[in-house]
C-alpha atoms as a PDB file:
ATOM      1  CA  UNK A   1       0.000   0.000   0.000  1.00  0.00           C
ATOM      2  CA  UNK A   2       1.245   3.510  -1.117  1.00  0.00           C
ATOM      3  CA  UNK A   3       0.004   6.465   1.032  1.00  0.00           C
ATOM      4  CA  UNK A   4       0.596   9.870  -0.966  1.00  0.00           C
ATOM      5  CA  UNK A   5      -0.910  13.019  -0.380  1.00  0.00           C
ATOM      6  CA  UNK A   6      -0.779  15.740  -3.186  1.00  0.00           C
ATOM      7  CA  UNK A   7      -0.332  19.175  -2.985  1.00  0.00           C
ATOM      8  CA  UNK A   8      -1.232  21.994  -5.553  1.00  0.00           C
ATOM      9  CA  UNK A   9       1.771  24.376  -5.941  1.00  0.00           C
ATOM     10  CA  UNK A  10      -0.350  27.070  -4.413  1.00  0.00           C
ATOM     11  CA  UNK A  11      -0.605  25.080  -1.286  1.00  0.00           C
ATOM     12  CA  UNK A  12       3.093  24.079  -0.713  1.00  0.00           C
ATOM     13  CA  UNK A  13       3.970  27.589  -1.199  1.00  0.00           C
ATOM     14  CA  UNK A  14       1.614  28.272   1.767  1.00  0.00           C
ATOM     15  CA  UNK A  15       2.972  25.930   4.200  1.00  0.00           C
ATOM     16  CA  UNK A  16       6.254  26.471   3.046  1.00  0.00           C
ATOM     17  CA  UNK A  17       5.383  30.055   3.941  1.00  0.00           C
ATOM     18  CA  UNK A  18       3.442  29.583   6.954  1.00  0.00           C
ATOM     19  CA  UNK A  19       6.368  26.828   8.227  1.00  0.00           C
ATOM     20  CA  UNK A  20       8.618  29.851   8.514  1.00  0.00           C
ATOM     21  CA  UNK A  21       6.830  30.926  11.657  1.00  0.00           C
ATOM     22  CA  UNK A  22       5.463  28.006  13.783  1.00  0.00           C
ATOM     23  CA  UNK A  23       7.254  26.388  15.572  1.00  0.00           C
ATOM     24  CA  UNK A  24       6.079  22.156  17.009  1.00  0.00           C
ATOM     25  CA  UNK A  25       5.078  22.753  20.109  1.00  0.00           C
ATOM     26  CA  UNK A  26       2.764  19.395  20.595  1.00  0.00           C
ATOM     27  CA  UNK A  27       0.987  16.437  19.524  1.00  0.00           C
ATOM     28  CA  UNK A  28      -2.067  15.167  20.824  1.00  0.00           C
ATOM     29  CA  UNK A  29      -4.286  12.263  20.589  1.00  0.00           C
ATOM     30  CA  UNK A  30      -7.658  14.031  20.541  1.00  0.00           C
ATOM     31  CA  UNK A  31     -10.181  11.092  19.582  1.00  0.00           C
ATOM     32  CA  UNK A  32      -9.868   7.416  18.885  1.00  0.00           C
ATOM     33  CA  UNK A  33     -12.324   4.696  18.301  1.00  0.00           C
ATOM     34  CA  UNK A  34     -11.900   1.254  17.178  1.00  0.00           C
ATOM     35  CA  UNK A  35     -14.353  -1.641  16.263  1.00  0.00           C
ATOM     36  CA  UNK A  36     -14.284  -4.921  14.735  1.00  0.00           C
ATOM     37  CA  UNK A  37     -15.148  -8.479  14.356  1.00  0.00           C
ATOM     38  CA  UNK A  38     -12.272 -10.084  16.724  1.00  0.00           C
ATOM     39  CA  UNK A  39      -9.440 -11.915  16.245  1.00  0.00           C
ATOM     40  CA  UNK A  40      -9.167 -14.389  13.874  1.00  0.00           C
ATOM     41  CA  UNK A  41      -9.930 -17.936  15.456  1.00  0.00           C
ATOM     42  CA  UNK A  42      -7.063 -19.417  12.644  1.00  0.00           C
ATOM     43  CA  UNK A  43      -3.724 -18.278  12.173  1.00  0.00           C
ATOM     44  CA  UNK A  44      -4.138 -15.577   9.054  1.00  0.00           C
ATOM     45  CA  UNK A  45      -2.000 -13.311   6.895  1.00  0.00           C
ATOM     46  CA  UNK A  46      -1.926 -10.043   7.127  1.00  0.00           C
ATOM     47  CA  UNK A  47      -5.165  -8.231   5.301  1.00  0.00           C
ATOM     48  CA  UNK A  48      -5.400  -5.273   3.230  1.00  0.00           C
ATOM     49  CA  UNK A  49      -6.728  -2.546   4.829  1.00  0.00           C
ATOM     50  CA  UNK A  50      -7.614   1.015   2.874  1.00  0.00           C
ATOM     51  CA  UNK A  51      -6.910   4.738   4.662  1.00  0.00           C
ATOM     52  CA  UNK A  52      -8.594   7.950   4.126  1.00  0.00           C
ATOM     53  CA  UNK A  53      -6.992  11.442   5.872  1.00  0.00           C
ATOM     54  CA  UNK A  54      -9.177  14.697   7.039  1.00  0.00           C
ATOM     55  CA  UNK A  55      -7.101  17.591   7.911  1.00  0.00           C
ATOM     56  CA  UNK A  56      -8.010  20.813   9.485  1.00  0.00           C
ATOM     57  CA  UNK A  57      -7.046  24.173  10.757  1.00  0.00           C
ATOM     58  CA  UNK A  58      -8.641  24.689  14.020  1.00  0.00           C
ATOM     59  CA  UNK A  59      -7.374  28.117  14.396  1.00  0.00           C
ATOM     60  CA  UNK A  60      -5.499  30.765  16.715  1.00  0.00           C
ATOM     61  CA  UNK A  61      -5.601  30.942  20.288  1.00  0.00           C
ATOM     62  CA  UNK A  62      -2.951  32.567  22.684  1.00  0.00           C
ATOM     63  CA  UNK A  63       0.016  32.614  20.060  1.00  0.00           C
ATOM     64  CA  UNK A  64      -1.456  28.935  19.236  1.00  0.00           C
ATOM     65  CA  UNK A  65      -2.212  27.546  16.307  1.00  0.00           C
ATOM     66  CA  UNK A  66      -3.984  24.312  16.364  1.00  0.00           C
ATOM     67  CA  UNK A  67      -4.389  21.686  13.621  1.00  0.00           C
ATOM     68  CA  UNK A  68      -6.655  18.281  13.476  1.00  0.00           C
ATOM     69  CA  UNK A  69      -4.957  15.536  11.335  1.00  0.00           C
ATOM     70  CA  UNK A  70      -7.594  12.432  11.275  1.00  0.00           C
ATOM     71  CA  UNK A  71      -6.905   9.305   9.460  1.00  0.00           C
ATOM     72  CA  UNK A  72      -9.505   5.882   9.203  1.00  0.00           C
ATOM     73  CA  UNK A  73      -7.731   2.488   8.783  1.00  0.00           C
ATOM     74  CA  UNK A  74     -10.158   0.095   7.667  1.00  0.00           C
ATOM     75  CA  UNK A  75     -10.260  -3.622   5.955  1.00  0.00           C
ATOM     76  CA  UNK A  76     -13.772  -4.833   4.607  1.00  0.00           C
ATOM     77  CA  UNK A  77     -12.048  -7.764   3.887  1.00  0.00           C
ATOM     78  CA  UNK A  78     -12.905 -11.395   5.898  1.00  0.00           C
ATOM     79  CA  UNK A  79     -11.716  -9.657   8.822  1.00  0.00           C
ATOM     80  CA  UNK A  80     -13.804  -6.204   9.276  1.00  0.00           C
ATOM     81  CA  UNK A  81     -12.398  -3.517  11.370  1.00  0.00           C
ATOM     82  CA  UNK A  82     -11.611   0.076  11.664  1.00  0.00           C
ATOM     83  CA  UNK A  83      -9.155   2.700  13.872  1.00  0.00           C
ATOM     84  CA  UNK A  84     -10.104   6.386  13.665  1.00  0.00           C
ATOM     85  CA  UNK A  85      -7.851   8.573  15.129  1.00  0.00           C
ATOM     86  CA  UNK A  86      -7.817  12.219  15.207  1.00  0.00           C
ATOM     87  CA  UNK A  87      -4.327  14.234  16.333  1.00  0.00           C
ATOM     88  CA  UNK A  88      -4.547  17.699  17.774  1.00  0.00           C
ATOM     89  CA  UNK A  89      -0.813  19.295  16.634  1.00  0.00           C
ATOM     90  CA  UNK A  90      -0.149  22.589  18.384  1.00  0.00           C
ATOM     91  CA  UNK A  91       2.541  24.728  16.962  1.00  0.00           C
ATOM     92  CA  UNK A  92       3.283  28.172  18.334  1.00  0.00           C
ATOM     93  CA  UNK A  93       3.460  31.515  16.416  1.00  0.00           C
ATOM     94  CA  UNK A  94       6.583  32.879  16.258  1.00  0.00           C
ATOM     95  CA  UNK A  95       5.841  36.261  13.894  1.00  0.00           C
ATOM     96  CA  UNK A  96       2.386  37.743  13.563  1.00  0.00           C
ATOM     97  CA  UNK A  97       0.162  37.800  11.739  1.00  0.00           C
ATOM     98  CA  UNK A  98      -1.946  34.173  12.161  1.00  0.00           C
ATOM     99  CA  UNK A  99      -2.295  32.121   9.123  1.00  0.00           C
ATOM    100  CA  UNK A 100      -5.374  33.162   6.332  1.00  0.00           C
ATOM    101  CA  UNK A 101      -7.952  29.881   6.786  1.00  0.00           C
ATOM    102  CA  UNK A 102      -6.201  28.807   3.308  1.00  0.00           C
ATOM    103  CA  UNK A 103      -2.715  28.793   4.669  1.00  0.00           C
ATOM    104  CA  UNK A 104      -3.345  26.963   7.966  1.00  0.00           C
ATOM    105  CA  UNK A 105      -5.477  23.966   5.629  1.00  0.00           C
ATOM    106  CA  UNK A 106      -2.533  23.868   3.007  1.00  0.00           C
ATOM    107  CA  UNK A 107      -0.591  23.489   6.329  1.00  0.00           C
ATOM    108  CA  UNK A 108      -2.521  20.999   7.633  1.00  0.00           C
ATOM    109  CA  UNK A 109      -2.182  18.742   4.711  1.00  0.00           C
ATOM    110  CA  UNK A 110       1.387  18.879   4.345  1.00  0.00           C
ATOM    111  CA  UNK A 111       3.412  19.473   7.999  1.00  0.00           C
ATOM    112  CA  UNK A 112       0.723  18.869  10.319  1.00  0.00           C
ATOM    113  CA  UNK A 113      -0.048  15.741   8.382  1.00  0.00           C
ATOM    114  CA  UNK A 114       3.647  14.562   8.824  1.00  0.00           C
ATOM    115  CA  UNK A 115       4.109  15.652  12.299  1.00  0.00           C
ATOM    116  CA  UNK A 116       1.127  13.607  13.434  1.00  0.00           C
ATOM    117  CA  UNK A 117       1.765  10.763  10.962  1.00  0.00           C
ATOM    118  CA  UNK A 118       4.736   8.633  13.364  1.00  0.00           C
ATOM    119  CA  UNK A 119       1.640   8.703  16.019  1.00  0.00           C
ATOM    120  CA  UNK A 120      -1.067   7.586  13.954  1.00  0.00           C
ATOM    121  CA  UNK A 121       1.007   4.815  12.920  1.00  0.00           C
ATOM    122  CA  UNK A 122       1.909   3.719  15.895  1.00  0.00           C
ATOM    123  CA  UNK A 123      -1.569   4.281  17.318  1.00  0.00           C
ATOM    124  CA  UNK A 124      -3.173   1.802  14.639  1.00  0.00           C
ATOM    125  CA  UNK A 125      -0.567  -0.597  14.630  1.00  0.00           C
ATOM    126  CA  UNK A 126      -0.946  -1.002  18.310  1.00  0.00           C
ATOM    127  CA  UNK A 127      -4.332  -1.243  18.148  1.00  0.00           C
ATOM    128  CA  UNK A 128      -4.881  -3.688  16.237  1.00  0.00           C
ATOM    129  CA  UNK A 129      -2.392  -6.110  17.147  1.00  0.00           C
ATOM    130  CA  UNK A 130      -4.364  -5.762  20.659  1.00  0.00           C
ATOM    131  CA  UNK A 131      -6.956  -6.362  18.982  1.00  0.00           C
ATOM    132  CA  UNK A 132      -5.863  -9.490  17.889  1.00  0.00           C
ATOM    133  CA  UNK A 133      -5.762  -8.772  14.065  1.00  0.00           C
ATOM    134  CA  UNK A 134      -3.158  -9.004  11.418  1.00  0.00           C
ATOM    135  CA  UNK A 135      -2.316  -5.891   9.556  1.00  0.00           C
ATOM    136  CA  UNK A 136       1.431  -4.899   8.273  1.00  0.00           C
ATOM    137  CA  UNK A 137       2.711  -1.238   9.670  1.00  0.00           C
ATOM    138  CA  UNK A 138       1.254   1.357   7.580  1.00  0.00           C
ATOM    139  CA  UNK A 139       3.778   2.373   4.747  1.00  0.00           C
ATOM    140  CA  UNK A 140       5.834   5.917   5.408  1.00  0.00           C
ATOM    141  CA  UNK A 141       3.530   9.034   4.214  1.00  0.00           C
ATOM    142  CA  UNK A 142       4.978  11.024   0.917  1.00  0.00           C
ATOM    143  CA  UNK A 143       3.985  13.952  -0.245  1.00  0.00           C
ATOM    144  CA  UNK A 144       3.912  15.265  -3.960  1.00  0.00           C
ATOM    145  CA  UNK A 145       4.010  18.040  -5.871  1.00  0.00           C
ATOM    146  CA  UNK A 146       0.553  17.878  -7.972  1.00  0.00           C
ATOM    147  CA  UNK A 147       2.172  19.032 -11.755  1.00  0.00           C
ATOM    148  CA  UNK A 148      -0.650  20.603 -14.538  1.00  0.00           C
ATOM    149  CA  UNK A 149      -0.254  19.535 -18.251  1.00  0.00           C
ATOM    150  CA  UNK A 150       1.244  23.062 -19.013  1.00  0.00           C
ATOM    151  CA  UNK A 151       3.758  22.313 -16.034  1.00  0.00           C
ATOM    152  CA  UNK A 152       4.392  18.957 -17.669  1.00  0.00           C
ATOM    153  CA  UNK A 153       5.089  20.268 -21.069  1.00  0.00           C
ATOM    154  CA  UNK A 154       7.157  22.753 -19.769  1.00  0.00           C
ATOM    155  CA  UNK A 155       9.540  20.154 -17.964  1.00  0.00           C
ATOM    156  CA  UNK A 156       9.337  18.345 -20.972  1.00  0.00           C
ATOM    157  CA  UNK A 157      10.694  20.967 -23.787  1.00  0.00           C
ATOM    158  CA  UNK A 158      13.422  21.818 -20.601  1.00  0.00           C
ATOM    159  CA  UNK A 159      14.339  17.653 -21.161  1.00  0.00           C
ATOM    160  CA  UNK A 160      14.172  17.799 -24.833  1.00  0.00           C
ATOM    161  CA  UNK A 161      16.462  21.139 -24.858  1.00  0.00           C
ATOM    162  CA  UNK A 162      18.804  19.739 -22.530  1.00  0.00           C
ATOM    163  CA  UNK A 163      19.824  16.346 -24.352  1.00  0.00           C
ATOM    164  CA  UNK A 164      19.705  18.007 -27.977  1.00  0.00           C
END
């Protein structure tokens, strides 16, 4: 399983912006549930199991700034289960002024997503092995650059120049 969030160029020029002046203060587990069928009464391999992220920019307070990241693991597979967990990451404002709603959610999907992602791992791999079911570690989290077919024939003239 590949887990790859993308990000317009718009939006990594916001957090890249925005990264400039926070500053990780904390990372919180906020919410968690967890449900399924139990453990498997045989041996079994490890099952496939499908994610979906939410991310959110829960706003200023006190030279604050929070951040929700949320992520659902979930197999529909023989053996049915899911782990929601929602991360609160707090970073702190170093220079004024607080993010525009548009920065802090381009934020949120890019370095709030990564600074909560080693947590939500851990979290879901956890919890399901004490739950009693087999699921391999969820794969590391990559970001990418989302590229536009003018952006894509650009790069690809700059290629063609280059080895004529």
């Amino acid at each position: 399983m590949s887990l790859t969030v993308s990000l317009t160029a718009t939006e990594a020029e916001s957090a890249k912006a925005l990264q400039a002046r926070l500053l990780l203060q904390d990372v919180f587990l906020w919410r968690c549930e967890a449900d399924g069928a139990g453990p498997p009464v045989m041996p079994a391999e490890p099952v496939t199991v499908e994610a979906d992220f939410e991310w959110a920019y829960e706003g200023s307070k006190d030279s604050t700034e929070d951040f929700s990241i949320t992520v659902k693991v979930a197999s529909y597979e023989k053996l049915t289960f899911h782990v929601t967990a929602t991360f609160l990451v707090r970073y702190k404002l170093l220079v004024e002024p607080s993010p525009r709603p548009e920065e802090g959610e381009a934020f949120a999907k890019s370095q709030g997503l990564l600074a909560a992602w080693p947590y939500l791992r851990e979290l879901v791999q956890n919890t399901t092995a004490r739950m009693g079911l087999p699921i391999e570690s969820l794969p590391a989290l990559r970001l990418v650059l989302q590229t536009t077919r003018k952006t894509q024939t650009l790069r690809k003239k700059k290629r063609a120049r280059r080895t004529s």
